[in-house]
N, C-alpha and C. Protein backbone atom coordinates (compact mmCIF):
# COMPACT_ATOMS: atom_id res chain seq x y z
N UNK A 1 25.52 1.32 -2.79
CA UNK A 1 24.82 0.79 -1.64
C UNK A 1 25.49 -0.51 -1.16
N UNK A 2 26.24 -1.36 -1.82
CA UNK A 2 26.89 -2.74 -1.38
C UNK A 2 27.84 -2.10 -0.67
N UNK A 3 28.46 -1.60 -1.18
CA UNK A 3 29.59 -0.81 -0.01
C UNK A 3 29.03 -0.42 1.23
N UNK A 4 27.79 -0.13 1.29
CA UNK A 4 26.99 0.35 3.11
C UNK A 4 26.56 -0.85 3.40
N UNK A 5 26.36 -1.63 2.61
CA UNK A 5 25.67 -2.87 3.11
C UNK A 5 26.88 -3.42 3.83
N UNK A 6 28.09 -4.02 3.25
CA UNK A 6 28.90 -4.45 3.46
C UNK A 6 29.70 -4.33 5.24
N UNK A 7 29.52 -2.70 4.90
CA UNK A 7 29.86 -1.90 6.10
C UNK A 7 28.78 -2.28 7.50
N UNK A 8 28.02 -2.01 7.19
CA UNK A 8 26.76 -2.57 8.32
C UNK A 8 26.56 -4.83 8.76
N UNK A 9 27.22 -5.05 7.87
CA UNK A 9 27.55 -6.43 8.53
C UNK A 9 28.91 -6.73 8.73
N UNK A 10 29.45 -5.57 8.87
CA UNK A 10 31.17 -5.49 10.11
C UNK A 10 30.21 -5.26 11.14
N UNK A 11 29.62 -4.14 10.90
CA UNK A 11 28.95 -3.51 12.37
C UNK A 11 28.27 -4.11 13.10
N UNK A 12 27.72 -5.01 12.39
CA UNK A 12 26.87 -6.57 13.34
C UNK A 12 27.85 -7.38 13.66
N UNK A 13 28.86 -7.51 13.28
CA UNK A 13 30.12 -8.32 13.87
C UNK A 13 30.03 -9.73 12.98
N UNK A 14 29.67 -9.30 11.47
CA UNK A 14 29.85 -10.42 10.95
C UNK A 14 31.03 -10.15 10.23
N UNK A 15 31.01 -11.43 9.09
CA UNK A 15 32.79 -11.21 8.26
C UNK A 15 31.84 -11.28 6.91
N UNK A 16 31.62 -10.09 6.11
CA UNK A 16 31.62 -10.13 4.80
C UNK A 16 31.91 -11.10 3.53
N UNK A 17 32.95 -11.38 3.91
CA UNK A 17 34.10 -11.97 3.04
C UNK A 17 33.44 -13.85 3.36
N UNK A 18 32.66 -14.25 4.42
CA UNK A 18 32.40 -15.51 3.87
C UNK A 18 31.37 -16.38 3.26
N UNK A 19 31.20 -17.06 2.76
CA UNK A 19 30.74 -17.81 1.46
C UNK A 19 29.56 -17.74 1.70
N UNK A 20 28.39 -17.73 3.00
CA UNK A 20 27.57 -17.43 2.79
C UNK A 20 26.81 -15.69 2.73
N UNK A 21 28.08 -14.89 3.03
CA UNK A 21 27.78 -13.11 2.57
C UNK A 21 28.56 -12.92 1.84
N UNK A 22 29.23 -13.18 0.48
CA UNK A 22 29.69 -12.78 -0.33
C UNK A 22 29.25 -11.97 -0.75
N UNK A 23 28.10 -12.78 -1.36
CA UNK A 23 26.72 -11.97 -2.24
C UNK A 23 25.62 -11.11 -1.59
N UNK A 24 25.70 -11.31 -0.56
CA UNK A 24 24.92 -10.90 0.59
C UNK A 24 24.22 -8.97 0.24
N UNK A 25 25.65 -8.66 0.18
CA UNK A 25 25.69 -6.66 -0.37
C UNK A 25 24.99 -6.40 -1.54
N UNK A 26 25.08 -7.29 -2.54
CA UNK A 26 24.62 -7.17 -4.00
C UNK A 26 22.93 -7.79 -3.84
N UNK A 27 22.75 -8.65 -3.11
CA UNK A 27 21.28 -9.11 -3.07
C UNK A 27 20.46 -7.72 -2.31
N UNK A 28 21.25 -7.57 -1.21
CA UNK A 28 20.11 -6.28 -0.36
C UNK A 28 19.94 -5.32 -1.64
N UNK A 29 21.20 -4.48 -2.15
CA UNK A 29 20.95 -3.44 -3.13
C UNK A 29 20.09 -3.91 -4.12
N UNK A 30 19.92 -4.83 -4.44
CA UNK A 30 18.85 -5.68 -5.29
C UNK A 30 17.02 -5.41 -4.81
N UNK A 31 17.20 -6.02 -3.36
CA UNK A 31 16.42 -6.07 -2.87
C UNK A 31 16.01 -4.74 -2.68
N UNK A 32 16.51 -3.90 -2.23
CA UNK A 32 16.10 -2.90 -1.76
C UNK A 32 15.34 -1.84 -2.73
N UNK A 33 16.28 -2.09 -3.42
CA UNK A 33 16.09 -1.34 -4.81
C UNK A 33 14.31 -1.71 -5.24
N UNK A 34 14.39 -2.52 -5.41
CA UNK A 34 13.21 -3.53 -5.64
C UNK A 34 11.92 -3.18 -4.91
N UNK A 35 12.05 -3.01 -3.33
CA UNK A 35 10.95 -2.60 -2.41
C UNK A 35 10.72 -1.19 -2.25
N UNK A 36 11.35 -0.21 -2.90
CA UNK A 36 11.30 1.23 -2.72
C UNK A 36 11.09 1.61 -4.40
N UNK A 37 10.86 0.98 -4.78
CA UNK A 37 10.57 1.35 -6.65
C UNK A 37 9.36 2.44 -6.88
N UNK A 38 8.67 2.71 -5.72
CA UNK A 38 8.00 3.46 -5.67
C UNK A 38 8.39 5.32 -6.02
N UNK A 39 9.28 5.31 -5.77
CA UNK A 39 10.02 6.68 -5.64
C UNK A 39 10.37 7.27 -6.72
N UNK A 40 10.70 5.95 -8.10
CA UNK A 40 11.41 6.41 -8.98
C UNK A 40 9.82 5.52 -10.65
N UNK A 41 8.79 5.79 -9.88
CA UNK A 41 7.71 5.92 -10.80
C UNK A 41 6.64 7.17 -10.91
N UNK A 42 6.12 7.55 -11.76
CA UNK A 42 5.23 8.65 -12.30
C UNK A 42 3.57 8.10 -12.09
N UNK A 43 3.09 8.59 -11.34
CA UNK A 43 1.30 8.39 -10.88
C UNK A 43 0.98 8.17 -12.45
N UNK A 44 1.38 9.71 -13.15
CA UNK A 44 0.27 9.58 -13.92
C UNK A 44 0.69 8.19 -14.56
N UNK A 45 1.81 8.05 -15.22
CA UNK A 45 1.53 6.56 -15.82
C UNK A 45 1.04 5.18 -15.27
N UNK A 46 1.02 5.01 -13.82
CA UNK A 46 0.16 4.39 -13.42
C UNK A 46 -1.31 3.93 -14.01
N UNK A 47 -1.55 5.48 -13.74
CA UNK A 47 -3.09 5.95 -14.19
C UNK A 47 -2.88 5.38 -15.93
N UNK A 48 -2.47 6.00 -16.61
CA UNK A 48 -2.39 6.10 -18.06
C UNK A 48 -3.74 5.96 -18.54
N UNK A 49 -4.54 7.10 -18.80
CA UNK A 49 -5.38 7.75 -19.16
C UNK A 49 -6.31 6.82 -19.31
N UNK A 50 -6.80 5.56 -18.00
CA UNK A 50 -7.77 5.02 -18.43
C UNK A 50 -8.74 4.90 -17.84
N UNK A 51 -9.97 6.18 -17.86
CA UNK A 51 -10.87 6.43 -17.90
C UNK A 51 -12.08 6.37 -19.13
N UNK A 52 -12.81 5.71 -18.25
CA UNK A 52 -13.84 5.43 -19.40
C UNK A 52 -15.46 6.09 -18.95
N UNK A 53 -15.95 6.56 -19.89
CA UNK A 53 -17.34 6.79 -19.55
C UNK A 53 -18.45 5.92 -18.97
N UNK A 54 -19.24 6.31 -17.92
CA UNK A 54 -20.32 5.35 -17.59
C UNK A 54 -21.31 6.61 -17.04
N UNK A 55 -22.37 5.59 -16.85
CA UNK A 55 -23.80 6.83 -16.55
C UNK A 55 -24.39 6.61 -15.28
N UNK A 56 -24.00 5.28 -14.63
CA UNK A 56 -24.09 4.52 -13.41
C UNK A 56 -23.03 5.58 -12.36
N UNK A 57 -23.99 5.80 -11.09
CA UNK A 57 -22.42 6.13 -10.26
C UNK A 57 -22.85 5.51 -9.36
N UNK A 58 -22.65 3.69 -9.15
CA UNK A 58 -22.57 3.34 -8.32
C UNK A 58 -21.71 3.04 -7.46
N UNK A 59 -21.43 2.60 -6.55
CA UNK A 59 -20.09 2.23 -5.83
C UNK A 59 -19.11 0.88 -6.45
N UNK A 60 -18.00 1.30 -6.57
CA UNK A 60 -16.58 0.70 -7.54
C UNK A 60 -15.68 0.16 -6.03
N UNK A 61 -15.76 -0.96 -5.64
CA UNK A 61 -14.58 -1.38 -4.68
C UNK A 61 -13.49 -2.61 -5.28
N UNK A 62 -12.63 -2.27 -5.19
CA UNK A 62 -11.31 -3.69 -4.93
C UNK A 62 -11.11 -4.29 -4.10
N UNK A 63 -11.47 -4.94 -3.46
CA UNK A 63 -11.14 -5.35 -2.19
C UNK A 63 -10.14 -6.26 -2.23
N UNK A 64 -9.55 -6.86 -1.01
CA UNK A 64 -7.84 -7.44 -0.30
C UNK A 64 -6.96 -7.14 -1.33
N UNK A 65 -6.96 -5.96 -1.49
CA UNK A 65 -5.44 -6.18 -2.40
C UNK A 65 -4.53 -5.74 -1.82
N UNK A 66 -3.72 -6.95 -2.36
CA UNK A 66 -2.28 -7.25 -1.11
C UNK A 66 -1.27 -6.63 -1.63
N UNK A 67 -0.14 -6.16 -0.35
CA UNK A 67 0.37 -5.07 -0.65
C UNK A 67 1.71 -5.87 0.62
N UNK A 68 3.20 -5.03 0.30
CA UNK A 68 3.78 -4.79 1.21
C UNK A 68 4.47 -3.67 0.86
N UNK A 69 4.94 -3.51 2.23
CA UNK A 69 5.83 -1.97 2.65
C UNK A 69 6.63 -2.14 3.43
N UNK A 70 7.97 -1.01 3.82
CA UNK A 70 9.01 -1.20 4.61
C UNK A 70 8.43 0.26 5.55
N UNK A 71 8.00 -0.29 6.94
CA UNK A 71 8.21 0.81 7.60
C UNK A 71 9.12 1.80 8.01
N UNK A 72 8.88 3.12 7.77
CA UNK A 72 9.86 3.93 7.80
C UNK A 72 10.87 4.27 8.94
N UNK A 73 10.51 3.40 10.20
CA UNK A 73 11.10 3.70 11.63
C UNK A 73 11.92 2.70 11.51
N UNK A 74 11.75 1.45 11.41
CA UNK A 74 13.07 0.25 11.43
C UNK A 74 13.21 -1.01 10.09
N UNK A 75 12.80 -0.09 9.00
CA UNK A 75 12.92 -0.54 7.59
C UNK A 75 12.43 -2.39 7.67
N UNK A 76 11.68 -2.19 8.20
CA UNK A 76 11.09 -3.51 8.64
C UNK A 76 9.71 -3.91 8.24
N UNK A 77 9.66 -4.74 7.27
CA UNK A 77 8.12 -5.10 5.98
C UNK A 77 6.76 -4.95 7.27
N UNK A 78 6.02 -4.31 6.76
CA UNK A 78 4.47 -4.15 6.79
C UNK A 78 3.59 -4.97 5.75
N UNK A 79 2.59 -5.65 5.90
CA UNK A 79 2.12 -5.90 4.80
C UNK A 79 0.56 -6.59 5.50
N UNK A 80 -0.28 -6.76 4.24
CA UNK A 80 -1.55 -7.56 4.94
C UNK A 80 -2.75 -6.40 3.22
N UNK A 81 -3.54 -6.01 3.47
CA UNK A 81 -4.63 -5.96 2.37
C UNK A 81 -5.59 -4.75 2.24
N UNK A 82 -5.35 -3.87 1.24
CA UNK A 82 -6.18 -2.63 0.79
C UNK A 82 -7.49 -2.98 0.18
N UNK A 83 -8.41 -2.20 0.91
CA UNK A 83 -9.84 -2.14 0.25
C UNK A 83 -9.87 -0.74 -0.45
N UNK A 84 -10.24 -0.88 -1.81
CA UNK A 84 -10.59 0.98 -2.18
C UNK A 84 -11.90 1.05 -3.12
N UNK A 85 -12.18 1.78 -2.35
CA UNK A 85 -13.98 2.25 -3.28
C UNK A 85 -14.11 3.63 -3.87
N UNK A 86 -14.76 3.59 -4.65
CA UNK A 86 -15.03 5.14 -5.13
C UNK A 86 -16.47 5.40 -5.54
N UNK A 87 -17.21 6.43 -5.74
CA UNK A 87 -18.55 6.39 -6.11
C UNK A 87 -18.00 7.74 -7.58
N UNK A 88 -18.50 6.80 -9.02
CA UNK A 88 -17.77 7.26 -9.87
C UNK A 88 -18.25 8.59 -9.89
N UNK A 89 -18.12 9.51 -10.95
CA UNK A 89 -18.83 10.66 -11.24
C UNK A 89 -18.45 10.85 -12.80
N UNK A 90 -19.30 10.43 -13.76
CA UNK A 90 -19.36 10.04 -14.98
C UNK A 90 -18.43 9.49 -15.71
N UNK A 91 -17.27 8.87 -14.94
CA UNK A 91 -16.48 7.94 -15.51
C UNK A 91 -15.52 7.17 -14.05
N UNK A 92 -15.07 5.73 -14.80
CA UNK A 92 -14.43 4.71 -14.05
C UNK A 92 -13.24 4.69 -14.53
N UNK A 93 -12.14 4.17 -13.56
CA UNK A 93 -11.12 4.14 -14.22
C UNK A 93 -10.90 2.73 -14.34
N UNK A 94 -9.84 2.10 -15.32
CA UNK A 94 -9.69 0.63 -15.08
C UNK A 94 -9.49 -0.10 -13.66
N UNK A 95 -9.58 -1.30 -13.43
CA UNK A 95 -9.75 -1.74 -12.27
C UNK A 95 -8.44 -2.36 -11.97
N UNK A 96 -7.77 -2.57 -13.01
CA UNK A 96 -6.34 -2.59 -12.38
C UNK A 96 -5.57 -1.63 -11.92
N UNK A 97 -6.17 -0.76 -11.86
CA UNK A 97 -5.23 1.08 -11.48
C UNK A 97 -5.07 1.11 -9.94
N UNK A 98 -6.43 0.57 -9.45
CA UNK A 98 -5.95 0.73 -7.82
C UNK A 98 -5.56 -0.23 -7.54
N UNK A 99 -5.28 -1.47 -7.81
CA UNK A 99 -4.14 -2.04 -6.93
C UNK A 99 -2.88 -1.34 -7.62
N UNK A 100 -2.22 -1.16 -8.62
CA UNK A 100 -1.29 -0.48 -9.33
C UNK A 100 -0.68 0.57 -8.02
N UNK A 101 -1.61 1.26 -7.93
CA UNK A 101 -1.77 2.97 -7.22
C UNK A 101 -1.22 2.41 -5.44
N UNK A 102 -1.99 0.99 -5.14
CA UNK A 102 -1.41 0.70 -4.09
C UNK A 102 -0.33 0.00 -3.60
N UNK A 103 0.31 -0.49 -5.34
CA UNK A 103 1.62 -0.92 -5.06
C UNK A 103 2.65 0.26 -5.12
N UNK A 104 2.05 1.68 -5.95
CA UNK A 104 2.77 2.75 -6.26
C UNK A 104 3.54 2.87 -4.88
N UNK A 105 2.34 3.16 -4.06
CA UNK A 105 2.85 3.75 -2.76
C UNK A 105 3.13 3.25 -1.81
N UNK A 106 3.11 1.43 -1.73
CA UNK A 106 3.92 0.84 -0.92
C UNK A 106 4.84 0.57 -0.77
N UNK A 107 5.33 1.27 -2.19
CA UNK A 107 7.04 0.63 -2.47
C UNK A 107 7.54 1.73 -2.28
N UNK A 108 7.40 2.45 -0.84
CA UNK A 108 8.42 3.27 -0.35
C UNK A 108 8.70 2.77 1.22
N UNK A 109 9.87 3.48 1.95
CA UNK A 109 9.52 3.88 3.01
C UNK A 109 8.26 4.55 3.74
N UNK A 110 7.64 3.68 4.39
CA UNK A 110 6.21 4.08 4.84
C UNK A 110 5.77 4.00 5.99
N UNK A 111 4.47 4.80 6.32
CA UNK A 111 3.71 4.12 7.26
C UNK A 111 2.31 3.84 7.29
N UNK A 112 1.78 2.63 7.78
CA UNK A 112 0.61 2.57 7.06
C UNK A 112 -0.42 4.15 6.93
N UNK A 113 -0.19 5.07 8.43
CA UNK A 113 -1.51 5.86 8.36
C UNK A 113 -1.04 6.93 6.66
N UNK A 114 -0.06 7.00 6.93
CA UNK A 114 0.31 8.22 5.26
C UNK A 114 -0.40 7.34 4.10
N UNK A 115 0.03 5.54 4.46
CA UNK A 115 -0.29 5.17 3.06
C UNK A 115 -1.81 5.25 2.71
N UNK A 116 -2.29 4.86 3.72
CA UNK A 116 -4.10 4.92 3.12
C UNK A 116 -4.60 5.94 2.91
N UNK A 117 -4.00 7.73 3.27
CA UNK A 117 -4.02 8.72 3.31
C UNK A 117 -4.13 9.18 1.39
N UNK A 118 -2.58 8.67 1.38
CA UNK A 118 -2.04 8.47 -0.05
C UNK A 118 -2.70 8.12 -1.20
N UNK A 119 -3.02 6.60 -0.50
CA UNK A 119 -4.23 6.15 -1.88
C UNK A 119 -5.16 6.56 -2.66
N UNK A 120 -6.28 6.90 -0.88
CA UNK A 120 -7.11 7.80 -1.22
C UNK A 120 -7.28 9.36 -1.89
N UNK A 121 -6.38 10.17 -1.40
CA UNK A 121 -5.71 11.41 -2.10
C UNK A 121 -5.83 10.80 -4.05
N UNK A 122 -5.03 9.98 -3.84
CA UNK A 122 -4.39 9.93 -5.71
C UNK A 122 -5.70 9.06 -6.20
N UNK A 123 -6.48 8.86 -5.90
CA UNK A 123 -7.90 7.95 -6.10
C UNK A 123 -9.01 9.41 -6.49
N UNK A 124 -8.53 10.02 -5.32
CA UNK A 124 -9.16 11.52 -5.56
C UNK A 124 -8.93 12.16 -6.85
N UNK A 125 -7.63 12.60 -6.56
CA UNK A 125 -7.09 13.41 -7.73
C UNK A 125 -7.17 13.44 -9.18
N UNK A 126 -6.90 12.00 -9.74
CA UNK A 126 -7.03 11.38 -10.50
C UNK A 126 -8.31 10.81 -10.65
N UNK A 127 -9.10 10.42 -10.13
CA UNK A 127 -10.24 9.82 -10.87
C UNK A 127 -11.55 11.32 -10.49
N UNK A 128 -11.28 11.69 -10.23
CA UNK A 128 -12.43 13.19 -9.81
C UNK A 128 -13.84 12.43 -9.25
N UNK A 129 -14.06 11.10 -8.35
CA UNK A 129 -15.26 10.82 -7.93
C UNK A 129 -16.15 11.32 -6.76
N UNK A 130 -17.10 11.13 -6.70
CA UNK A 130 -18.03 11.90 -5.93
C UNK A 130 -16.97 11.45 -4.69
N UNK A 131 -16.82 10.29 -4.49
CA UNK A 131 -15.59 10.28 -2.84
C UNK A 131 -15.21 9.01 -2.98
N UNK A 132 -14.34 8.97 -2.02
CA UNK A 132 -12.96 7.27 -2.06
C UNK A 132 -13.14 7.08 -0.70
N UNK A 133 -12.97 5.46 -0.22
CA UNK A 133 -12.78 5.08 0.31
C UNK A 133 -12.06 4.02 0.87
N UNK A 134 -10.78 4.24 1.42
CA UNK A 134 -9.75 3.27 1.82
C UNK A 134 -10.00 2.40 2.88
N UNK A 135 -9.65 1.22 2.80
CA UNK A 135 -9.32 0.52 4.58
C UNK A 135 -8.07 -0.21 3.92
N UNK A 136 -7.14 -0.15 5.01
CA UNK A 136 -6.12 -1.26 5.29
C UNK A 136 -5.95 -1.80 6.45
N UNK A 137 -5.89 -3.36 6.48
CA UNK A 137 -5.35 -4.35 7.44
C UNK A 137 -4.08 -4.68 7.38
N UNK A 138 -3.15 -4.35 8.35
CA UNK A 138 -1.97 -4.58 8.03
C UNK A 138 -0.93 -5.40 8.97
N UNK A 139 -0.30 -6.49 9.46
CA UNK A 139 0.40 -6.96 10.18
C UNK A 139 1.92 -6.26 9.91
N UNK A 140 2.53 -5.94 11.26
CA UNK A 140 3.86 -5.22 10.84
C UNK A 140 5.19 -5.88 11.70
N UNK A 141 6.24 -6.32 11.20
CA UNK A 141 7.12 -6.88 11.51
C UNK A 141 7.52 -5.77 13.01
N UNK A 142 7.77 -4.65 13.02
CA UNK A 142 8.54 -3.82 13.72
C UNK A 142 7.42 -4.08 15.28
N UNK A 143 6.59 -4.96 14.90
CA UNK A 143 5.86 -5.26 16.27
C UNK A 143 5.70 -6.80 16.46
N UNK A 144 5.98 -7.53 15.62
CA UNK A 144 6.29 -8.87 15.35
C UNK A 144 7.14 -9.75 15.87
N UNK A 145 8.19 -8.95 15.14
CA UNK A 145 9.64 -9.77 15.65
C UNK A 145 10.37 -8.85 16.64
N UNK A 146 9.97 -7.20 16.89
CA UNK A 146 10.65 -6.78 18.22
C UNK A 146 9.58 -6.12 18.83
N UNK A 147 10.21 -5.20 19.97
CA UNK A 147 9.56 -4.31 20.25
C UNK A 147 7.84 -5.20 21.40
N UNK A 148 7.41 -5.04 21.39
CA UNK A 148 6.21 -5.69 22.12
C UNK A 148 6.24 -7.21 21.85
N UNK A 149 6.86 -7.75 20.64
CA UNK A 149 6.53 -8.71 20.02
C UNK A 149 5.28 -9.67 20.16
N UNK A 150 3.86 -8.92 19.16
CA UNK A 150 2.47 -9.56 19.22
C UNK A 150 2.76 -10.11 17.65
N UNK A 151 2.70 -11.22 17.79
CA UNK A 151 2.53 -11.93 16.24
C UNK A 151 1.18 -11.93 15.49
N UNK A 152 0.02 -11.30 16.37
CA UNK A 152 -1.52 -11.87 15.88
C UNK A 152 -2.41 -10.04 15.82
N UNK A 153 -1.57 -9.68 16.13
CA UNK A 153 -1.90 -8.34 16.30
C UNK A 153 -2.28 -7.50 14.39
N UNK A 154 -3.39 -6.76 14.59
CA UNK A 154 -3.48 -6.53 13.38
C UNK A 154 -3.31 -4.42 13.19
N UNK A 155 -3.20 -3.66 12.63
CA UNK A 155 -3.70 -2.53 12.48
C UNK A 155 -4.77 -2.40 11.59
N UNK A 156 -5.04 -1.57 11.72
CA UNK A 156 -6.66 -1.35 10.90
C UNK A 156 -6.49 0.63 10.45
N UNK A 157 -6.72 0.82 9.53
CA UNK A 157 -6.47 2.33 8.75
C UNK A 157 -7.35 2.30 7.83
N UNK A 158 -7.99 4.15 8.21
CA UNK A 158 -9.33 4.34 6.82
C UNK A 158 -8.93 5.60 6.52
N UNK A 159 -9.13 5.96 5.54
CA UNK A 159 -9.37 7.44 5.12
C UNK A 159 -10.35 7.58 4.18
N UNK A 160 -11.50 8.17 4.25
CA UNK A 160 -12.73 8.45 3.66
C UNK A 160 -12.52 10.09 3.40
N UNK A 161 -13.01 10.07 2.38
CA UNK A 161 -12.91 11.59 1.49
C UNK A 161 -14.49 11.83 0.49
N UNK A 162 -14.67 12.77 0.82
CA UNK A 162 -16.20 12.92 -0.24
C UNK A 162 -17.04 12.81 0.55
N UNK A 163 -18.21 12.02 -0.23
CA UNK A 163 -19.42 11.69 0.68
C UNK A 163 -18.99 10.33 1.24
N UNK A 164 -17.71 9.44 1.42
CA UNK A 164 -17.38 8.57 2.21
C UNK A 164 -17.22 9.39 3.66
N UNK A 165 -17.44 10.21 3.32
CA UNK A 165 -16.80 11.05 4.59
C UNK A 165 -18.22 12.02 5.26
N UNK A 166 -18.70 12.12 4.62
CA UNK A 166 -19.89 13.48 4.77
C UNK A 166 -21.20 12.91 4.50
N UNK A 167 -21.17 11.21 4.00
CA UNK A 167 -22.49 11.02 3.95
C UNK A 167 -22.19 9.52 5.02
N UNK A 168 -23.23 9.35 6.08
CA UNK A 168 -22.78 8.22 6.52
C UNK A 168 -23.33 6.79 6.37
N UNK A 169 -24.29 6.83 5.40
CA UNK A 169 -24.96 5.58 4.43
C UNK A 169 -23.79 5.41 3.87
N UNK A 170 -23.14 5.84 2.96
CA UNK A 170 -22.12 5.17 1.84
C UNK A 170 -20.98 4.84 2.82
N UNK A 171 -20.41 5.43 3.25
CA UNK A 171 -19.43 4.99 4.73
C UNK A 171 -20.18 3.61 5.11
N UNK A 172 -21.17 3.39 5.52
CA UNK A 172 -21.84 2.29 6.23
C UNK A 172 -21.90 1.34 5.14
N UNK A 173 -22.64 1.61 3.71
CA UNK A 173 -22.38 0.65 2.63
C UNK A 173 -21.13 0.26 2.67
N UNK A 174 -20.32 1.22 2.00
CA UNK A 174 -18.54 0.45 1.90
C UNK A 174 -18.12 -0.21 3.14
N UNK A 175 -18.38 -0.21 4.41
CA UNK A 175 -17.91 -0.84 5.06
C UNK A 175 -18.54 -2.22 5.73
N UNK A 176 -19.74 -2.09 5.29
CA UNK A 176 -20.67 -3.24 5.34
C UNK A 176 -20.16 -4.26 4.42
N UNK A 177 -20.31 -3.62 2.93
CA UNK A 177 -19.32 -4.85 1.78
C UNK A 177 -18.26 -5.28 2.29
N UNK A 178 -17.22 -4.56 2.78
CA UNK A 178 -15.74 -5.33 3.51
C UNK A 178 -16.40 -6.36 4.47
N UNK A 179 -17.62 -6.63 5.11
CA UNK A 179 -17.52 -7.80 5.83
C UNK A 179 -18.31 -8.89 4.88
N UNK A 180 -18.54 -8.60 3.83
CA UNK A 180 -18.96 -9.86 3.03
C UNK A 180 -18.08 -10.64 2.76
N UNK A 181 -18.08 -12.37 2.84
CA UNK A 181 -17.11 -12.90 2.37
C UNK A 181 -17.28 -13.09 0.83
N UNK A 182 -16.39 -12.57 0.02
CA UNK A 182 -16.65 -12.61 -1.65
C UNK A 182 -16.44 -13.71 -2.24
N UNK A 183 -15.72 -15.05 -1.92
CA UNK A 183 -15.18 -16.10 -2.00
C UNK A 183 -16.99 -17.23 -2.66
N UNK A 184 -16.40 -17.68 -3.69
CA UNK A 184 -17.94 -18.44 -4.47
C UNK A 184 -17.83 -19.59 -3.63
């Protein structure tokens, strides 16, 4: 990959070769490597079998967990905060799993609507709860710094599955909690 890197700052009409891009090829492949790590990890170990029994199925949320991503149209960072809920069905999984699950899948080439799609799906799959519920807020460079350029501009993405989806009390609960401020 330093070799394409290298190649692509001729093509911008820079010179490789000086002191401040020497290193320049070896940091992106670094970098890059780094923001797409998603590709070359296994869900289930994410998960790693930690489910635990409970008798409660009340509603389970994480809320702002922060996340970034490279959008897949001009490899250009997305980022801003995942909400995920689930209503258990005789077991929880640890509570570090969904932010885990939402760094799984930010560290690809993305876009936000697949990613909240994503979450929720593997929230599904893996935890078998009565239903999941995603929101993401996301600010995205590829509208930032070009293109329309709105700096204040936000997106907003849900995917509800289950009775997040089919019942519209728990939809209205989970999304009622996202406007609480949780802060003591």
């Amino acid at each position: 990959m330093e070799t394409l890197i290298k190649q692509l700052l001729i093509e911008l009409g820079e010179n490789p070769e000086r002191d401040g891009l020497k290193d320049t090829p070896g940091r992106v492949d670094k970098s890059l490597r780094f923001l797409t790590k998603g590709y070359h990890q296994d869900l289930k170990e994410v998960f790693n079998d930690a489910f635990f029994p409970i008798a409660s199925e009340e509603m389970v949320i994480v809320k702002e967990i922060e996340f970034y991503s490279l959008c897949e149209h001009h490899m250009l960072p997305f980022f801003g905060v995942c909400h995920v809920a689930y209503l258990p069905n005789k077991k929880v999984v640890g509570i570090s799993k969904l932010p885990r699950v939402v760094e799984y899948y930010s560290r690809r080439l993305q876009i936000q609507e697949q990613l909240t799609s994503q979450i929720a799906e593997a929230v599904r799959d893996h935890v078998h709860p009565h239903g999941v519920g995603v929101v993401i807020e996301a600010q995205h460079f590829c509208m930032m710094m070009r293109g329309v350029e709105k700096q204040r501009s936000k997106t907003v993405t849900s995917a509800m599955l289950g009775v997040f989806k089919s019942d519209p009390k728990t939809r209205s609960e989970f999304l009622e909690l996202l406007r609480h401020d949780s802060r003591y």
